[in-house]
C-alpha atoms as a PDB file:
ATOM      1  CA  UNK A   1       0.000   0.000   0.000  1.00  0.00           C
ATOM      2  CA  UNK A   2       1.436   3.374  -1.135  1.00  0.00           C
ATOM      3  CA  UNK A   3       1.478   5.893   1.200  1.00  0.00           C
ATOM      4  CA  UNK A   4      -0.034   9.582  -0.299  1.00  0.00           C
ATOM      5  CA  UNK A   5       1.111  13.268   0.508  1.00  0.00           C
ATOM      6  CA  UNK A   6      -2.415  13.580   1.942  1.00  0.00           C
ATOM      7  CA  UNK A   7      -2.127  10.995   4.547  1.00  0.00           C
ATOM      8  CA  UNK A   8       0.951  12.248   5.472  1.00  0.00           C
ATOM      9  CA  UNK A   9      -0.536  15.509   6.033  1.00  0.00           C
ATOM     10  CA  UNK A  10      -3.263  14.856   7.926  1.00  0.00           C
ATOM     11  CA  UNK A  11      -0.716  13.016  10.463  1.00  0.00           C
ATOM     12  CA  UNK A  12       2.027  15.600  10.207  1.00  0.00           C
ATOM     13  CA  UNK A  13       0.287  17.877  13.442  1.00  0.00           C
ATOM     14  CA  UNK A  14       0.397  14.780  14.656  1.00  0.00           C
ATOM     15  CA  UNK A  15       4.102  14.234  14.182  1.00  0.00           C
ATOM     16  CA  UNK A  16       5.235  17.841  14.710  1.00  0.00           C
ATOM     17  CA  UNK A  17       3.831  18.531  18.183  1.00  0.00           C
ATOM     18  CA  UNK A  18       4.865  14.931  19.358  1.00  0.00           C
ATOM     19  CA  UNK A  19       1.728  13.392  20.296  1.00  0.00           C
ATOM     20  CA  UNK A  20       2.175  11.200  17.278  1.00  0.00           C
ATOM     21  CA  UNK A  21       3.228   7.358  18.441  1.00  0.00           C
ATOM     22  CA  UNK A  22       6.117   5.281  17.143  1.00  0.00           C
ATOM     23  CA  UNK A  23       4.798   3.827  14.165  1.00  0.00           C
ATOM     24  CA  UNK A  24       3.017   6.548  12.844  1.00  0.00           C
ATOM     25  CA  UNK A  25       6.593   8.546  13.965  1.00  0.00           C
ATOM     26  CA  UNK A  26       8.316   6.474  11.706  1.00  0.00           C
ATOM     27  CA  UNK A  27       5.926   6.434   8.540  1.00  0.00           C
ATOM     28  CA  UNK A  28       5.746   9.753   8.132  1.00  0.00           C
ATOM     29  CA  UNK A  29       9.564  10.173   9.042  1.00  0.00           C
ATOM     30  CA  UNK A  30       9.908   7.339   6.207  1.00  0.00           C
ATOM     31  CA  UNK A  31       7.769   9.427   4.213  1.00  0.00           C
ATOM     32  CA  UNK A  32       9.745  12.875   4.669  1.00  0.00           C
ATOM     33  CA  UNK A  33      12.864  11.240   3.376  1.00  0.00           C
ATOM     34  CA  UNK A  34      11.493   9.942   0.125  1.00  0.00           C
ATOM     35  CA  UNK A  35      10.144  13.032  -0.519  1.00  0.00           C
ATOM     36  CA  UNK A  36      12.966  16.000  -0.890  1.00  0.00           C
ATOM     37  CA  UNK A  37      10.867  18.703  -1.617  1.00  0.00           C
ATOM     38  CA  UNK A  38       8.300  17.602   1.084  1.00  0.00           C
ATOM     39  CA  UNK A  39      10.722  17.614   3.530  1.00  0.00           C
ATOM     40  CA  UNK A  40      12.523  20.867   2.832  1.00  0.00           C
ATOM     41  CA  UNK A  41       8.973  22.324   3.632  1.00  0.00           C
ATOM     42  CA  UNK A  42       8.343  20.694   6.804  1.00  0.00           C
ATOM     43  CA  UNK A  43      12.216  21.291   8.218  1.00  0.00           C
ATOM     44  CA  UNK A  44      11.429  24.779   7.272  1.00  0.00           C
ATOM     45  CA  UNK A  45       8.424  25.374   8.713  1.00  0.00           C
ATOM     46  CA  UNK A  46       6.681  26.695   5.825  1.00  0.00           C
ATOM     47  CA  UNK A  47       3.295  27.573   5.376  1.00  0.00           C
ATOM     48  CA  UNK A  48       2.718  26.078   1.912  1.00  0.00           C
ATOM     49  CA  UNK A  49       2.993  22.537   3.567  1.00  0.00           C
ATOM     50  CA  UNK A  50      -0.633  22.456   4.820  1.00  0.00           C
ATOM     51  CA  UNK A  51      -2.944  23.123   1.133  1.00  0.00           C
ATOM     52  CA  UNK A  52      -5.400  25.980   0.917  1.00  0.00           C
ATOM     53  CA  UNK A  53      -7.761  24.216   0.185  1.00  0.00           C
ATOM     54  CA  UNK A  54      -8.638  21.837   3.194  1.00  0.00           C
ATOM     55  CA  UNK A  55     -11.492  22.924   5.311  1.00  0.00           C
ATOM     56  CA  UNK A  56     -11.596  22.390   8.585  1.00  0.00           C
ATOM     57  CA  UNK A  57     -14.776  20.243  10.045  1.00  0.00           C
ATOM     58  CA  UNK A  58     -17.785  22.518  10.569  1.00  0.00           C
ATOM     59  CA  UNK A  59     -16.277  23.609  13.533  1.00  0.00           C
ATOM     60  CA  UNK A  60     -19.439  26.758  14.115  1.00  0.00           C
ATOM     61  CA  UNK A  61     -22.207  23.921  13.531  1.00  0.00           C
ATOM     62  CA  UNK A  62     -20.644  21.507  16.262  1.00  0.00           C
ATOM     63  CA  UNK A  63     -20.538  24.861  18.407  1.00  0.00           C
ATOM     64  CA  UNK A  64     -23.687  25.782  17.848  1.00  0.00           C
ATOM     65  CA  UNK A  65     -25.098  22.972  18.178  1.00  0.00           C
ATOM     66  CA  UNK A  66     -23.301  22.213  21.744  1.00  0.00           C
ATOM     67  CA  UNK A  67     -24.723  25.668  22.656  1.00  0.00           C
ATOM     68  CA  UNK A  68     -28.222  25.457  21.926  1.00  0.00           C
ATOM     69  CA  UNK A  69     -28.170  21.676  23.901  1.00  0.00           C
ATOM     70  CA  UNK A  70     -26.887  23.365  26.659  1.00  0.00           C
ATOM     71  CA  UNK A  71     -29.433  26.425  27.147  1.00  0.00           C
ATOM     72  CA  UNK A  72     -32.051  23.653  26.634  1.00  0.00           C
ATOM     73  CA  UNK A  73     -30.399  21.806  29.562  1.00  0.00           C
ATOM     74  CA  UNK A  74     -30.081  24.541  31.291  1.00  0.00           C
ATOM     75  CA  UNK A  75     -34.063  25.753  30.815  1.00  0.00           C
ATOM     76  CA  UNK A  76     -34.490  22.025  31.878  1.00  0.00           C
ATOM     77  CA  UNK A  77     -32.640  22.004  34.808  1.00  0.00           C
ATOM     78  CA  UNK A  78     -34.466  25.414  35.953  1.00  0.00           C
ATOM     79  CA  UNK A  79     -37.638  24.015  35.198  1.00  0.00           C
ATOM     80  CA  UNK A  80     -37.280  21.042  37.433  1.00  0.00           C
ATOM     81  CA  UNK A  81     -36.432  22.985  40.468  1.00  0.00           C
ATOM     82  CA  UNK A  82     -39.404  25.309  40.048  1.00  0.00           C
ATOM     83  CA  UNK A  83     -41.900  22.394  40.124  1.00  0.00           C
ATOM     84  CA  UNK A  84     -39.564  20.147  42.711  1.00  0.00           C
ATOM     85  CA  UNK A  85     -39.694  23.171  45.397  1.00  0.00           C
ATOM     86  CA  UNK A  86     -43.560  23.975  44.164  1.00  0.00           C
ATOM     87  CA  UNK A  87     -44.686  19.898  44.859  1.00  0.00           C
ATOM     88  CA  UNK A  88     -42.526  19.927  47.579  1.00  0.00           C
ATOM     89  CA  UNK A  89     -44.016  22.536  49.641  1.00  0.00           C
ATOM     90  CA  UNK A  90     -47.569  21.972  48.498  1.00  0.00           C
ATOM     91  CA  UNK A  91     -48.350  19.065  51.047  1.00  0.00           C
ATOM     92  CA  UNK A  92     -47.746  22.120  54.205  1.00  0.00           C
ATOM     93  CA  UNK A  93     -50.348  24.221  52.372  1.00  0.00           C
ATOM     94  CA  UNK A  94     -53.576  25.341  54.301  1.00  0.00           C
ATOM     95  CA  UNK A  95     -56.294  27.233  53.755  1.00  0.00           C
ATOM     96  CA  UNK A  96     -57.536  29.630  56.483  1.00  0.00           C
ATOM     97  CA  UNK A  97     -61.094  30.378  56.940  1.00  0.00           C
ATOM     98  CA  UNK A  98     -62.860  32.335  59.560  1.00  0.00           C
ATOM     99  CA  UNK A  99     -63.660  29.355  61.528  1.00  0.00           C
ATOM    100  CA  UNK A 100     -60.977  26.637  60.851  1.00  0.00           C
ATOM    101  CA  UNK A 101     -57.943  26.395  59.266  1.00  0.00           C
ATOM    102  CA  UNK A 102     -57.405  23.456  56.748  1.00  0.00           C
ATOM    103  CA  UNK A 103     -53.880  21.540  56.708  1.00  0.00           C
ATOM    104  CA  UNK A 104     -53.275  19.569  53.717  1.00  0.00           C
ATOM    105  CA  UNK A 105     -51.559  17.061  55.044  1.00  0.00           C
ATOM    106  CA  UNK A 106     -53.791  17.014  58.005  1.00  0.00           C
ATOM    107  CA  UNK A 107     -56.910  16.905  56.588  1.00  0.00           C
ATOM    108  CA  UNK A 108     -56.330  14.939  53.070  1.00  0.00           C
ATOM    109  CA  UNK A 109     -52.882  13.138  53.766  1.00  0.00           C
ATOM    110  CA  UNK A 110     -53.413  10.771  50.370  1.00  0.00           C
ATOM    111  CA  UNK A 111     -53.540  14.028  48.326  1.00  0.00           C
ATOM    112  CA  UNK A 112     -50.791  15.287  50.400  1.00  0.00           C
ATOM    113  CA  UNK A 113     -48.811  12.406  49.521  1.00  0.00           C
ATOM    114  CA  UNK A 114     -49.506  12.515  45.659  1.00  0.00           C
ATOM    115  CA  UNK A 115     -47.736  15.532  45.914  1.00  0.00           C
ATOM    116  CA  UNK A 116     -44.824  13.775  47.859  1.00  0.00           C
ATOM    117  CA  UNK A 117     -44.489  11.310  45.334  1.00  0.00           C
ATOM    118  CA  UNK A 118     -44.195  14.325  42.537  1.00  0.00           C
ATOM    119  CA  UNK A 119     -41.898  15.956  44.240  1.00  0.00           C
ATOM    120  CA  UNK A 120     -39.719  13.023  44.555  1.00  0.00           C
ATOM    121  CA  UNK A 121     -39.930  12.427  41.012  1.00  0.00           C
ATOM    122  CA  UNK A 122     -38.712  15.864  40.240  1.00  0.00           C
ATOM    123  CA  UNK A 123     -35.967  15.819  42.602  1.00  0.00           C
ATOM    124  CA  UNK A 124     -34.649  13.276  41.051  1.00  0.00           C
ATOM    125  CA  UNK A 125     -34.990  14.288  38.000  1.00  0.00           C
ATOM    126  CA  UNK A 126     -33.437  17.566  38.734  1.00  0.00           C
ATOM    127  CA  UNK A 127     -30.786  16.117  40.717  1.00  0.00           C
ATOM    128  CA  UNK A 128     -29.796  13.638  37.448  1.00  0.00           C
ATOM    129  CA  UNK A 129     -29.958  16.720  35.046  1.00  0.00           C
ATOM    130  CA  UNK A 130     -27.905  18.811  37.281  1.00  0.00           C
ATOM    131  CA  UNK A 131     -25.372  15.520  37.312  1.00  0.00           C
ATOM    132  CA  UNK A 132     -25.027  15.105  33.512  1.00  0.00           C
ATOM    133  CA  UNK A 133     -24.618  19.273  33.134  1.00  0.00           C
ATOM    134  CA  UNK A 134     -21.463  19.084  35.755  1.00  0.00           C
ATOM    135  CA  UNK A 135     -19.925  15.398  33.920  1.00  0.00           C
ATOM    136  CA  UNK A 136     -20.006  17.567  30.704  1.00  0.00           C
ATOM    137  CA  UNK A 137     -18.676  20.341  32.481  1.00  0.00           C
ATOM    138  CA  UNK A 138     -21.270  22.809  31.233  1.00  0.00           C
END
């Protein structure tokens, strides 16, 4: 298998900053030799080595994409909390009349606890949304 310019550039970053390993080290090293005019380029550190023409990946679509997941994480995550505090708190309601006042979780403690288990599942919820935001260090 013949080895082309264009692999050889796409490794060369590779190969000039170090990070390259031993093999691919030694192919393009292999490569620079048969190739005198190649070589004078890349000793001297010319620009011409690299073509005009390559584009780089769509760099601003990855971006923007990565930006727009993370303001809808973010309007996730915010959401969550508002309805974990609101179900939360909802079960230590009352309603105050002239004669009595009503406890929710005196007075109706299934409903009360309907709103427990809603509250749990938003927690949690939250709580996992909040964890994948910080592991992707957003």
């Amino acid at each position: 298998m013949k080895v082309t310019r264009e692999v050889i550039l796409d490794l060369l970053p590779l190969y000039l900053s170090g990070e390259a390993s031993k093999d691919t080290t030694k192919l393009v090293e292999k490569f620079i030799e048969s190739d005198p005019e190649f070589a004078k380029q890349v000793k001297g550190g010319s620009n011409n080595v690299f073509p005009n023409n390559v584009s780089s990946p769509h760099k601003k679509e990855i971006e923007m994409k990565s930006l727009l997941k993370t303001k809808k994480m973010i309007k996730l995550r915010s959401f969550l909390l508002g309805f974990s505090i609101f179900f939360s708190l909802v079960p230590f309601s009352f309603l105050a009349t002239e004669e009595k006042t009503y406890w929710l979780l005196i007075e109706a403690p299934k409903s009360a606890m309907v709103y427990v288990v809603f509250a749990v599942i938003f927690w949690t919820a939250y709580f996992i949304t909040r964890k994948r935001i910080q592991v992707t260090g957003l």
